[in-house]
N, C-alpha and C. Protein backbone atom coordinates (compact mmCIF):
# COMPACT_ATOMS: atom_id res chain seq x y z
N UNK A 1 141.47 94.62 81.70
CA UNK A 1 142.47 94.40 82.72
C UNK A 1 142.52 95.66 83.59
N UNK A 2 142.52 95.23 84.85
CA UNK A 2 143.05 96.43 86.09
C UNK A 2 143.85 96.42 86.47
N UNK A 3 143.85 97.64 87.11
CA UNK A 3 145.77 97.59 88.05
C UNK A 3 144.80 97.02 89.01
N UNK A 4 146.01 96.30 90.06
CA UNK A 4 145.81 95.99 91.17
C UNK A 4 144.74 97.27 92.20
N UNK A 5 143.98 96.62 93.25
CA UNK A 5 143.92 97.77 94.12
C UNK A 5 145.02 98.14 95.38
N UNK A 6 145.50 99.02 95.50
CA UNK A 6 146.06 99.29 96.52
C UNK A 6 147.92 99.89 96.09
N UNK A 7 148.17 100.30 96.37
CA UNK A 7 149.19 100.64 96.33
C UNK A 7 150.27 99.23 96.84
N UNK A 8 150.25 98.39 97.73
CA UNK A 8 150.70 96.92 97.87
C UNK A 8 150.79 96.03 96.87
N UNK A 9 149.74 95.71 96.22
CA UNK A 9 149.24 95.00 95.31
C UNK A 9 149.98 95.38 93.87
N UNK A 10 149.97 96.53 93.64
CA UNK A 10 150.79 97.10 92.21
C UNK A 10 152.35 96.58 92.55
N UNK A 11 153.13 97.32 94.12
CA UNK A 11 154.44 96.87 93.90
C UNK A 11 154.32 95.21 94.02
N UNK A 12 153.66 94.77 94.69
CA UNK A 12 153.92 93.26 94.69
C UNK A 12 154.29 92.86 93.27
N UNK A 13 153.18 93.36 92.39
CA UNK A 13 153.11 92.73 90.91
C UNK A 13 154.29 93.26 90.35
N UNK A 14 154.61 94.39 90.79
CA UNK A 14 156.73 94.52 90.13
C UNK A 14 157.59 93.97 90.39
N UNK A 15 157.54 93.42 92.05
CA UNK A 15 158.66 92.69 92.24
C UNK A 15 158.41 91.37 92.02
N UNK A 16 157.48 91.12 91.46
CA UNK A 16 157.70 89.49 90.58
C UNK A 16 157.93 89.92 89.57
N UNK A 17 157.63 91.01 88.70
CA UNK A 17 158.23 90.98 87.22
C UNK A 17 159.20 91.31 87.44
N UNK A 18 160.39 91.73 88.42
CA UNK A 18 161.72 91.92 88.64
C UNK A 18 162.32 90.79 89.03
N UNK A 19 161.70 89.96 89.89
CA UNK A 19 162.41 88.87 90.46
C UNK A 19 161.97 87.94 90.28
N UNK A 20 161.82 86.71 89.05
CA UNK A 20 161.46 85.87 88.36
C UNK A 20 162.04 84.84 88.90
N UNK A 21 161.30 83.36 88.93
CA UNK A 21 162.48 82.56 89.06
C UNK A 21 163.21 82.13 88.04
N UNK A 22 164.44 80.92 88.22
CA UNK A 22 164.84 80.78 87.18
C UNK A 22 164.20 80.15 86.02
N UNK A 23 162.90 79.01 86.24
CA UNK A 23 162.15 78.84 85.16
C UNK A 23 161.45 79.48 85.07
N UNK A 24 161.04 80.83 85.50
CA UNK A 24 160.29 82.07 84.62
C UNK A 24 160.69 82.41 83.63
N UNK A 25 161.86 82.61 83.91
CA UNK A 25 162.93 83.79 83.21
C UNK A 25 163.41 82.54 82.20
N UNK A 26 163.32 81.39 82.00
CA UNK A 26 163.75 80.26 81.01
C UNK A 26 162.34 80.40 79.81
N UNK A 27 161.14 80.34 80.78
CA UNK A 27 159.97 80.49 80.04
C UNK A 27 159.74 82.04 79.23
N UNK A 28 159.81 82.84 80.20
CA UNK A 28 159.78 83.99 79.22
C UNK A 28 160.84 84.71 78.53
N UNK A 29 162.18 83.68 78.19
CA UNK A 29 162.64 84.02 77.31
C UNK A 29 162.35 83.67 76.01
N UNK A 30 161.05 82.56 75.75
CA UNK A 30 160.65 81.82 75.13
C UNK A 30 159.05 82.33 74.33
N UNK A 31 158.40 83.18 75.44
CA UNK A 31 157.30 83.54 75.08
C UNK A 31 157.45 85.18 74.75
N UNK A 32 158.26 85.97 75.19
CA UNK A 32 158.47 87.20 74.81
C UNK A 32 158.43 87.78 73.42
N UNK A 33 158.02 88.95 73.02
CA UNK A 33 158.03 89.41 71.62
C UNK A 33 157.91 88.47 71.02
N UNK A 34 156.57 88.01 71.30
CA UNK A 34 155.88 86.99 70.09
C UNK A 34 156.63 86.10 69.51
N UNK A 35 157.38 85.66 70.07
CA UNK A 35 158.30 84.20 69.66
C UNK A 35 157.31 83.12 69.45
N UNK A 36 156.41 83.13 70.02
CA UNK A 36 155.97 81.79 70.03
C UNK A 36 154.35 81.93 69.82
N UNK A 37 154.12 81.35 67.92
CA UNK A 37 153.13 81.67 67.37
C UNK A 37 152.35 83.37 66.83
N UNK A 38 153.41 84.28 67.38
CA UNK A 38 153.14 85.46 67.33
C UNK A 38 152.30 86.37 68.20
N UNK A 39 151.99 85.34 69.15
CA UNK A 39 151.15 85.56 70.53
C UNK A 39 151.66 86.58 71.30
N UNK A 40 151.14 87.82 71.92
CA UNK A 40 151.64 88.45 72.32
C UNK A 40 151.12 88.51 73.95
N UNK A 41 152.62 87.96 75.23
CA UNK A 41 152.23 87.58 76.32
C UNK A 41 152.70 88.50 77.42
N UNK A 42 152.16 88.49 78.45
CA UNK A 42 152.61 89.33 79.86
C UNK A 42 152.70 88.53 80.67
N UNK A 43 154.05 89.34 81.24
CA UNK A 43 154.29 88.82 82.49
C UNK A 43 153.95 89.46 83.60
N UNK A 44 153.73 88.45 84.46
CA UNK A 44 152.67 88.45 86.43
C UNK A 44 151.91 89.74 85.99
N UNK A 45 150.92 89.38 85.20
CA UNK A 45 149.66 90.26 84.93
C UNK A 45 148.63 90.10 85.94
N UNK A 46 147.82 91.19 86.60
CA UNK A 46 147.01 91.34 87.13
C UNK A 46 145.76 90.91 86.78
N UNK A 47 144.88 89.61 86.96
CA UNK A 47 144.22 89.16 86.54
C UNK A 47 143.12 88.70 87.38
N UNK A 48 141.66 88.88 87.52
CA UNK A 48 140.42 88.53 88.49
C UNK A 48 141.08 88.78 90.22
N UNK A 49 141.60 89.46 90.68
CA UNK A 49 142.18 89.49 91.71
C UNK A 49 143.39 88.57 92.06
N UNK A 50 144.25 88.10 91.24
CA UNK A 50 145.33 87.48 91.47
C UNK A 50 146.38 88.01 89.97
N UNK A 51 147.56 87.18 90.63
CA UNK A 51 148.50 87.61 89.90
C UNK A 51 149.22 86.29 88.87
N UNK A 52 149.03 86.33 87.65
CA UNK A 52 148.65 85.01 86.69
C UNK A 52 151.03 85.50 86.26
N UNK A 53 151.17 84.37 86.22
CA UNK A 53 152.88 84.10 86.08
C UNK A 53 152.94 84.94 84.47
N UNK A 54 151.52 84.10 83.66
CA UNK A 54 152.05 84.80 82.19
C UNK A 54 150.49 84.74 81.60
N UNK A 55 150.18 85.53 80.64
CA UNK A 55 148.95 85.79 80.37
C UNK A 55 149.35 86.23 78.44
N UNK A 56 148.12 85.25 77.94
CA UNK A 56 147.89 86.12 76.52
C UNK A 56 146.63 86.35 76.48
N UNK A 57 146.43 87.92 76.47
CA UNK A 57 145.30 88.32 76.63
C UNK A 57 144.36 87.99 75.40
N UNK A 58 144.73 88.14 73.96
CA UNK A 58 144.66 87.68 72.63
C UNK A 58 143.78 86.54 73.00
N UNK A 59 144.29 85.22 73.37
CA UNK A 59 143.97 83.94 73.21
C UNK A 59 143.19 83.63 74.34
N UNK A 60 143.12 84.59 75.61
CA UNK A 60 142.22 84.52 77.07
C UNK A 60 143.10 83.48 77.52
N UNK A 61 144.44 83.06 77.79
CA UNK A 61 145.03 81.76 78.41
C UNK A 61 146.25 82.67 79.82
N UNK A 62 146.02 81.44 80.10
CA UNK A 62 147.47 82.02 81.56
C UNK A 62 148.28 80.47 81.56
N UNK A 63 149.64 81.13 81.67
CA UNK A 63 150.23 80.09 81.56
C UNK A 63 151.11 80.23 83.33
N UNK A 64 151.42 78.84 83.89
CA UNK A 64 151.27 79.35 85.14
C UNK A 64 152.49 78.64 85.33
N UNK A 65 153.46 78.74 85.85
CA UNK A 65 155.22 77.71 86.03
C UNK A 65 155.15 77.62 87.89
N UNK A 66 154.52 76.56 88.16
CA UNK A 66 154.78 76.06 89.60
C UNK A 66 156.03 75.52 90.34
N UNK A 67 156.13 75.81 91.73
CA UNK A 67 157.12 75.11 92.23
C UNK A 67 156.49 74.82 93.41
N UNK A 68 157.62 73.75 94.35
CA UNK A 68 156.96 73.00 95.52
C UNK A 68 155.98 73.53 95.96
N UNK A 69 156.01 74.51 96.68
CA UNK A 69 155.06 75.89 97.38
C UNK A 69 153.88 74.98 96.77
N UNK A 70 153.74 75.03 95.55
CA UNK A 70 152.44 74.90 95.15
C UNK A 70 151.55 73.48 95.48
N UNK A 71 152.41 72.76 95.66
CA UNK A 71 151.99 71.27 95.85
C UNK A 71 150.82 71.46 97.33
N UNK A 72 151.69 72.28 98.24
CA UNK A 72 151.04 72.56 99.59
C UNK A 72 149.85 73.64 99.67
N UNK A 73 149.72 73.98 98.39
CA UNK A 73 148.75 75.61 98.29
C UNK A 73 147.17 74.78 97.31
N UNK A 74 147.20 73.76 96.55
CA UNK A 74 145.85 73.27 96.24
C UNK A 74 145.01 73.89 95.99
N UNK A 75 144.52 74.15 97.27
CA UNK A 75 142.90 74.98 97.59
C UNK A 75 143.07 76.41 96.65
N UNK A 76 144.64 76.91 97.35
CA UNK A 76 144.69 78.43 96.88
C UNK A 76 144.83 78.50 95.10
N UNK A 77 145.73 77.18 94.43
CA UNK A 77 145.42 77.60 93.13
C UNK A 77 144.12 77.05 92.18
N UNK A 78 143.33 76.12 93.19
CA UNK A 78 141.97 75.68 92.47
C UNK A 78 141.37 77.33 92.43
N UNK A 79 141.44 77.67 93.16
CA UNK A 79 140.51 79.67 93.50
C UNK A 79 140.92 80.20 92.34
N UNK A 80 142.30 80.53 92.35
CA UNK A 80 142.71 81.13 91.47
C UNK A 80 142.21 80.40 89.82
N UNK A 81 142.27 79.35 89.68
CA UNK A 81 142.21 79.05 87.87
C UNK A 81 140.42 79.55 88.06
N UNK A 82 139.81 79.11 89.34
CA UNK A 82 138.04 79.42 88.79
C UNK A 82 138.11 80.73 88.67
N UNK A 83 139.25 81.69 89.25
CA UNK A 83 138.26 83.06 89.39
C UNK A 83 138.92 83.29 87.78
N UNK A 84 139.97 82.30 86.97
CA UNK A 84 140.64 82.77 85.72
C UNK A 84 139.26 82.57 85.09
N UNK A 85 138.76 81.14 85.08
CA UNK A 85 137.60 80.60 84.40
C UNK A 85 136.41 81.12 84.50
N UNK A 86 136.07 81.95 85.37
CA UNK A 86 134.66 82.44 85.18
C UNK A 86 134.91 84.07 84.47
N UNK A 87 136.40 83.97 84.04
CA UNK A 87 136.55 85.26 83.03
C UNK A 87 136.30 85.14 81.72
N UNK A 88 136.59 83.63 81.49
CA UNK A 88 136.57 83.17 80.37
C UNK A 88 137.80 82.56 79.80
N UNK A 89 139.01 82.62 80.87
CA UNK A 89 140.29 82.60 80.41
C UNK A 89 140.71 80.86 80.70
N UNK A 90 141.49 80.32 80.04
CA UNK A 90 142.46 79.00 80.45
C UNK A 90 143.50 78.93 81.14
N UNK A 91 143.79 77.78 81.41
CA UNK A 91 144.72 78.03 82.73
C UNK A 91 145.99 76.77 82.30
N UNK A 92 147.03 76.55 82.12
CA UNK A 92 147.50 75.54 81.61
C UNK A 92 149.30 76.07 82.63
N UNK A 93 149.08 74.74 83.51
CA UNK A 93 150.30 74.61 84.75
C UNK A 93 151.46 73.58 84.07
N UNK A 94 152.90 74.47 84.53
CA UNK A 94 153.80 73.48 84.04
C UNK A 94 154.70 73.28 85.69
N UNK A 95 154.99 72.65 85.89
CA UNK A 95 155.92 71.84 87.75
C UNK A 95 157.63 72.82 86.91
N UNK A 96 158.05 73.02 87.58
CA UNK A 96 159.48 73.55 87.33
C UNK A 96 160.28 72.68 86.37
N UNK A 97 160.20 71.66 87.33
CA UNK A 97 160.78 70.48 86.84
C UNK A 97 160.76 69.83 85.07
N UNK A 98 159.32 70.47 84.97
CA UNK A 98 158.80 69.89 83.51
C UNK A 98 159.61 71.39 82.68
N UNK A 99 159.53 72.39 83.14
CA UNK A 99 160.33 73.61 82.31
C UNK A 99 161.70 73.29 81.86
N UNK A 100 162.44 72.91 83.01
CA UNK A 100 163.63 72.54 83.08
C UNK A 100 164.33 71.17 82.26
N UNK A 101 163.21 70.45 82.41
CA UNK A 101 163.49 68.58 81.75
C UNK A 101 162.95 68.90 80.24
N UNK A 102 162.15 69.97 79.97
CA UNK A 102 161.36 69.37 78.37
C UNK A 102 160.87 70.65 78.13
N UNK A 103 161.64 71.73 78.23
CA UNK A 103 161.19 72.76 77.47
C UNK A 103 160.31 72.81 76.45
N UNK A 104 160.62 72.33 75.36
CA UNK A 104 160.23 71.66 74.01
C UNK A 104 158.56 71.20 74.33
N UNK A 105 158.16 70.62 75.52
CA UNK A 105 157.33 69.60 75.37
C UNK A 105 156.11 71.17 76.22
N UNK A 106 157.10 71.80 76.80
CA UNK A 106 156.09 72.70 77.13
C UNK A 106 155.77 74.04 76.27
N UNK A 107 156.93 74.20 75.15
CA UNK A 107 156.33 75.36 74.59
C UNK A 107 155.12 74.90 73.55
N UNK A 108 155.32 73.32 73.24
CA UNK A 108 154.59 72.74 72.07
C UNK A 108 152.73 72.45 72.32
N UNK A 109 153.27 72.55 74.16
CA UNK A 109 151.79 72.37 74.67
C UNK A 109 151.02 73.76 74.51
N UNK A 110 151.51 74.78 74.67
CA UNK A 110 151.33 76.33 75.14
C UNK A 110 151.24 76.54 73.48
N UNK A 111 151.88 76.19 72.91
CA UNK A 111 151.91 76.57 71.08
C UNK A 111 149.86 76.03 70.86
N UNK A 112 149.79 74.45 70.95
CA UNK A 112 148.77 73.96 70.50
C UNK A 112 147.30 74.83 71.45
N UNK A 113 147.51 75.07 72.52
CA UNK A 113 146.74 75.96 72.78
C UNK A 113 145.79 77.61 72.62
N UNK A 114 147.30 78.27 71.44
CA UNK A 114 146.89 78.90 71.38
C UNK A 114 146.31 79.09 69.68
N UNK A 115 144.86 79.80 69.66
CA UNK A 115 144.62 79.91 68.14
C UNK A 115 145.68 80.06 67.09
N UNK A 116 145.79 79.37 65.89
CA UNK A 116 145.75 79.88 64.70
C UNK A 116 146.18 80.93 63.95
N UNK A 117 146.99 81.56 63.65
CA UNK A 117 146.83 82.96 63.25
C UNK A 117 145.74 83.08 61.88
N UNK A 118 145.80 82.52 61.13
CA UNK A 118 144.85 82.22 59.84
C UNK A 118 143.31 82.03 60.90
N UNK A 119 143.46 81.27 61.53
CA UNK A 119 142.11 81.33 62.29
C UNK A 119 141.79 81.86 64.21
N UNK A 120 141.98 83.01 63.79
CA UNK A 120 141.82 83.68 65.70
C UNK A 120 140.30 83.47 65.97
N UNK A 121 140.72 83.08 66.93
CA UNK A 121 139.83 82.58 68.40
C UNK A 121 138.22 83.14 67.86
N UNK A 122 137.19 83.08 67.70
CA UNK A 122 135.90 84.02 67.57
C UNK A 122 135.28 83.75 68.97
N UNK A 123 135.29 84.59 69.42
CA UNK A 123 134.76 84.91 70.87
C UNK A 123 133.38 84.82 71.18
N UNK A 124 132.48 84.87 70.28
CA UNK A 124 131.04 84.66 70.07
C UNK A 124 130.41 83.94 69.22
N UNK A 125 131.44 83.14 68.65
CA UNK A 125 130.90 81.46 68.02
C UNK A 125 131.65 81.65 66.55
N UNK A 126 131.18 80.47 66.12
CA UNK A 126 131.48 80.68 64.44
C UNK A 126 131.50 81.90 63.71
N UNK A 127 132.18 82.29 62.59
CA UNK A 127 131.74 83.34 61.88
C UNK A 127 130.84 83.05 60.53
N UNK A 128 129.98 84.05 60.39
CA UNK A 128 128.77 84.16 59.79
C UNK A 128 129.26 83.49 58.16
N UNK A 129 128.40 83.09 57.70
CA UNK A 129 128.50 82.40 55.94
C UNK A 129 128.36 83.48 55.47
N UNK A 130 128.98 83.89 54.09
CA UNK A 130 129.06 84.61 52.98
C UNK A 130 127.54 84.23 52.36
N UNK A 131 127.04 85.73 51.99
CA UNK A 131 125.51 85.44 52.13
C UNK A 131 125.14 84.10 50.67
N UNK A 132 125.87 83.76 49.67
CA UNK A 132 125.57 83.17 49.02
C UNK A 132 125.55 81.50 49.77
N UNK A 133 126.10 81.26 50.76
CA UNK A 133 125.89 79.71 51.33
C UNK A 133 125.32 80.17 52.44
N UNK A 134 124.79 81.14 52.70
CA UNK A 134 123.24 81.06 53.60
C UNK A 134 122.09 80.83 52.49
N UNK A 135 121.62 80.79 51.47
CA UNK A 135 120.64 81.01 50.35
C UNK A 135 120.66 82.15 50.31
N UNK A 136 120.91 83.14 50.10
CA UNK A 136 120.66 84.41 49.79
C UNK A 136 121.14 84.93 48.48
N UNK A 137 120.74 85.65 47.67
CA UNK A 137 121.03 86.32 46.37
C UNK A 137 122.00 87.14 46.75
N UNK A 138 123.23 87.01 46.20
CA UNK A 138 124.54 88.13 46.58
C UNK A 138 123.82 89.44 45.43
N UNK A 139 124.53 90.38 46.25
CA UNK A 139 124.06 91.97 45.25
C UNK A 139 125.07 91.64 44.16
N UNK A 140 124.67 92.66 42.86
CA UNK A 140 125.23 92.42 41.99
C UNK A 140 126.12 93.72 41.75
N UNK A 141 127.55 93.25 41.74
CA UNK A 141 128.42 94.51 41.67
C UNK A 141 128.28 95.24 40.39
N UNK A 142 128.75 96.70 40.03
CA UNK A 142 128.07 97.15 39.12
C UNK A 142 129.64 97.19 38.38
N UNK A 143 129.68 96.92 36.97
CA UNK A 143 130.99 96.76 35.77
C UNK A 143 131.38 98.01 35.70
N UNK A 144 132.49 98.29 35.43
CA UNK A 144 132.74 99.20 34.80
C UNK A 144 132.53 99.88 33.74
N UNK A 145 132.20 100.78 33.19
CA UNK A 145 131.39 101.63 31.84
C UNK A 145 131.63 100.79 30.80
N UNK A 146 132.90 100.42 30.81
CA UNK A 146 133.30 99.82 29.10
C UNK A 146 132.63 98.51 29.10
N UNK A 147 132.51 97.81 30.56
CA UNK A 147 131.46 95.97 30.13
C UNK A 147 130.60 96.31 30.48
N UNK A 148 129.72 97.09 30.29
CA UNK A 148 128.11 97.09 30.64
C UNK A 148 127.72 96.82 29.73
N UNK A 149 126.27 96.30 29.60
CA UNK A 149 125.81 95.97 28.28
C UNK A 149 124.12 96.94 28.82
N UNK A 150 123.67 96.85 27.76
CA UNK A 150 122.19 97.76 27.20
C UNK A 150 122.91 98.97 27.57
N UNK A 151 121.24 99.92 27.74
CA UNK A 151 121.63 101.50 27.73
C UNK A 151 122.79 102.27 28.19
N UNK A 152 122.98 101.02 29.85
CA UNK A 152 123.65 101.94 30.47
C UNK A 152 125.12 101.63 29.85
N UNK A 153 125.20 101.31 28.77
CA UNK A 153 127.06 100.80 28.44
C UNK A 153 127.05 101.99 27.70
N UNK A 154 126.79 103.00 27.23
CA UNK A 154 126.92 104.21 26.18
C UNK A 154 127.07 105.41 26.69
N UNK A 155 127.06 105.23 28.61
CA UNK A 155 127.63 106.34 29.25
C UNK A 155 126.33 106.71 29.67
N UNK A 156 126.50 108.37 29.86
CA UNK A 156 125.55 109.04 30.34
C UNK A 156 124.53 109.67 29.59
N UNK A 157 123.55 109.90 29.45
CA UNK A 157 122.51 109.97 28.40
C UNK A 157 121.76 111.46 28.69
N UNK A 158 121.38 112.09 27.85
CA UNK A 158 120.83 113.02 27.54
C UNK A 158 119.08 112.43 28.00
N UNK A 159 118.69 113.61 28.83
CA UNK A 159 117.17 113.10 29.20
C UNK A 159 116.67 114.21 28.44
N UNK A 160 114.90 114.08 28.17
CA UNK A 160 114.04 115.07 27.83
C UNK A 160 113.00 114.98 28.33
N UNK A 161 112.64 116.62 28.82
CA UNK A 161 111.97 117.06 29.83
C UNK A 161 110.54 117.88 28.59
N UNK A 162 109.37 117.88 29.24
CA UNK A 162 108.27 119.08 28.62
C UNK A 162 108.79 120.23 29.04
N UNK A 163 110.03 120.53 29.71
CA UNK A 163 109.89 121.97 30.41
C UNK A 163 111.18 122.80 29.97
N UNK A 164 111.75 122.10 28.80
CA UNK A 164 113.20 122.87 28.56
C UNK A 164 113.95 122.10 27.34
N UNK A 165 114.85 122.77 27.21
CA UNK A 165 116.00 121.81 26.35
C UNK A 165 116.28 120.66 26.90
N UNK A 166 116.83 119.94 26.53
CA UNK A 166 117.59 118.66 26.66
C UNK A 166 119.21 118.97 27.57
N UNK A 167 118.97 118.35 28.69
CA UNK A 167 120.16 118.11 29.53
C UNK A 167 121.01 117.09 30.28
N UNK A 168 122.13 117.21 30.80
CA UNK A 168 123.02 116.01 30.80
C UNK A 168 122.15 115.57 32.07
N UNK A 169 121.81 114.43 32.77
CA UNK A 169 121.52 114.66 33.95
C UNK A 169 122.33 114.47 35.03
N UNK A 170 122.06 115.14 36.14
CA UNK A 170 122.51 115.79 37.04
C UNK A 170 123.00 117.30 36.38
N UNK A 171 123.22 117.92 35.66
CA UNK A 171 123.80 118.87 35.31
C UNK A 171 122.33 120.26 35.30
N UNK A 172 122.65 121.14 36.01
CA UNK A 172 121.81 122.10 36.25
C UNK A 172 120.38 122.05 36.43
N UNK A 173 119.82 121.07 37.48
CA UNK A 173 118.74 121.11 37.98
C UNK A 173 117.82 122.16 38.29
């Protein structure tokens, strides 16, 4: 993530996190300090050159709360979700109206979207098999002194050398 460029661009992005509308400020009383799934979200984050309403960076999603304006803007928010999507990120729009009528129906949508906590997102595909369900021979962990069995269960052993007494090994090489 970047700051904005420009000195414009940064305050712009404050005075929307200061001046929310009222279904912002309904929504992010909802998504704040990980209320919801433990997801941790920002608000009017600076994102591919635009400014995304709410963002979990965690899960790559933007969650976006429209009003009329937007009905007439189309073009401008198709731009915006591709330049989200060629980040890699999701884009999931709620109408005011739907904030306001069904809270419930929108945190449950924004919930199912985001990973798992038992299972987070893998960003580069599946995770790898435990080498025994690839075929592979797992290494064999070594017991502790008292369950070992043969030589090595009797501790450390006295070696003999042609060149000296008998010593512990490792002990005075």
């Amino acid at each position: 993530m970047r700051r904005p460029p420009g000195p414009d661009m940064l305050q712009r992005a404050r005075c929307l996190r200061r001046e929310m509308t009222p279904q912002e400020r309904l929504l992010w009383g909802q998504l704040r300090d990980r209320r919801l799934k433990g997801a941790k979200f920002r608000k009017q984050m600076w994102l591919a050159g635009y400014i995304a309403d709410f963002a979990c960076p965690e899960a790559q999603l933007v969650v976006e709360a429209d009003g009329s304006q937007h009905a007439e803007n189309a073009a401008y928010d198709a731009r915006r979700e591709a330049a989200f999507t060629a980040l890699g990120w999701r884009t999931l729009r709620f109408w005011n109206n739907e904030i306001n009528e069904n809270l419930d129906g929108v945190l449950t949508t924004i919930a199912n979207a985001l990973p798992s906590p038992s299972q987070p997102a893998a960003p580069a595909g599946p995770l790898p098999l435990p080498c025994r369900e690839r075929g592979q021979k797992a290494e064999k962990t070594p017991l502790p002194l008292g369950e070992r069995e043969g030589p090595a269960a009797k501790g450390p052993h006295r070696s003999t050398t042609s060149m000296g007494p008998k010593r512990w090994e490792g002990e005075g090489t």
